[in-house]
C-alpha atoms as a PDB file:
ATOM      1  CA  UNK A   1     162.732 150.018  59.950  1.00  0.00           C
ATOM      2  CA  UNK A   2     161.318 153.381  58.442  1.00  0.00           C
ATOM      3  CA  UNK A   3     161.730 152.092  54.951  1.00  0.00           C
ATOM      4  CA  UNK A   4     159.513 149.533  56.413  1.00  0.00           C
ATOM      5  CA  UNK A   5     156.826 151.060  57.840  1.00  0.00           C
ATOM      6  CA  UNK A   6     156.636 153.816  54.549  1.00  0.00           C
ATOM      7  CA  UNK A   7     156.334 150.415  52.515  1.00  0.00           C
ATOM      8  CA  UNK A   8     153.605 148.980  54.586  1.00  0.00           C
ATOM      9  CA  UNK A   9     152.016 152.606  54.397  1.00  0.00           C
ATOM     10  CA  UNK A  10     151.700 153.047  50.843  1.00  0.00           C
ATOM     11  CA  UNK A  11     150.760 149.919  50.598  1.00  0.00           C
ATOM     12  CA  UNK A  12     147.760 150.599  52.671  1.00  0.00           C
ATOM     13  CA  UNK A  13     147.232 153.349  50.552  1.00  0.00           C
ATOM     14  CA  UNK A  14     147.556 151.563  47.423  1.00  0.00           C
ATOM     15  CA  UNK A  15     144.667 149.357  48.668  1.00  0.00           C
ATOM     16  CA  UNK A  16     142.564 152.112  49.756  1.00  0.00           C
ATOM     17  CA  UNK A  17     142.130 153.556  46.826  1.00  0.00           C
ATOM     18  CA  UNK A  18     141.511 150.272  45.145  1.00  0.00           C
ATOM     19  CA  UNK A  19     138.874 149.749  46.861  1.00  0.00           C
ATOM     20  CA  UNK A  20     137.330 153.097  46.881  1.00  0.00           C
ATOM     21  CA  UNK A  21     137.563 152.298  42.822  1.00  0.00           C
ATOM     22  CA  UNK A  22     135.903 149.207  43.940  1.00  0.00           C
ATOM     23  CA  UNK A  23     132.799 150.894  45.719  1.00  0.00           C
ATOM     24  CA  UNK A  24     132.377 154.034  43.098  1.00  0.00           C
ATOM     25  CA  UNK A  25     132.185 151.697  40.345  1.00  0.00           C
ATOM     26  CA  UNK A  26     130.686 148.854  41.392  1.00  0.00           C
ATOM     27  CA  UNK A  27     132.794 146.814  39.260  1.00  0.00           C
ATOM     28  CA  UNK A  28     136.076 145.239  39.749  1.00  0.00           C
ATOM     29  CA  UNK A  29     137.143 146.060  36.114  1.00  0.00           C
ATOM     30  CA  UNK A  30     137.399 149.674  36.835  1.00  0.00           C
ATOM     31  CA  UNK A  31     139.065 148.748  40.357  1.00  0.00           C
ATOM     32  CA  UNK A  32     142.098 146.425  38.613  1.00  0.00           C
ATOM     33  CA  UNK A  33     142.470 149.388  36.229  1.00  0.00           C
ATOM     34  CA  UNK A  34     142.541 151.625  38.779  1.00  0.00           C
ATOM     35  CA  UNK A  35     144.753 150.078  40.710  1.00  0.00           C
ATOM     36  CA  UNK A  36     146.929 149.707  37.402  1.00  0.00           C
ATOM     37  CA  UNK A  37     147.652 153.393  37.176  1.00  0.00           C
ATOM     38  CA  UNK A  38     148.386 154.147  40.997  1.00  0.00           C
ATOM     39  CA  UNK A  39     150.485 151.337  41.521  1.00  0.00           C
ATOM     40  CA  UNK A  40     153.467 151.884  39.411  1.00  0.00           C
ATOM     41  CA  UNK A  41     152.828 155.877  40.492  1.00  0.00           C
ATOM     42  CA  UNK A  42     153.230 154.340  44.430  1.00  0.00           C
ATOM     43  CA  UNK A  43     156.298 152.144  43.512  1.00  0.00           C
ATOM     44  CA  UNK A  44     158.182 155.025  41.964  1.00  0.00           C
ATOM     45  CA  UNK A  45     157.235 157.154  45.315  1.00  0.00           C
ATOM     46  CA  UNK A  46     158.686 154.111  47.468  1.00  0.00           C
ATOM     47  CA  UNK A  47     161.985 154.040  45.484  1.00  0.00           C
ATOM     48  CA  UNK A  48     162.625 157.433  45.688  1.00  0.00           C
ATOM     49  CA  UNK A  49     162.308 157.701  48.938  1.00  0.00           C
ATOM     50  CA  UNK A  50     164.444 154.471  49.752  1.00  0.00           C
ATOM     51  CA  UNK A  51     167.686 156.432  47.468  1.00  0.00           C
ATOM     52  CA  UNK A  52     167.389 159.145  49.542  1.00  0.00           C
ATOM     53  CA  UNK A  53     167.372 157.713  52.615  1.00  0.00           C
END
């Protein structure tokens, strides 16, 4: 259930800051790309922390 709720909270995350890229920009070009670099950054963080656990 933790590994759960750490998903669902970088998840949130994730989101957040694609749409703060969203509203800074105005443009949902710069959000996708955005959102292209954190993602795979988030992913990582959520499979490390699943190994150790």
């Amino acid at each position: 259930m933790p590994r759960l709720a750490l998903f669902i909270d970088a998840f949130g995350l994730l989101c957040d800051d694609l749409w703060s890229y969203y509203e800074t920009a105005g443009r949902p070009l710069w959000a996708v790309r955005g959102f292209l670099l954190i993602a795979p950054l988030g992913w990582l963080l959520i499979a490390g922390i699943n190994t150790v656990s």
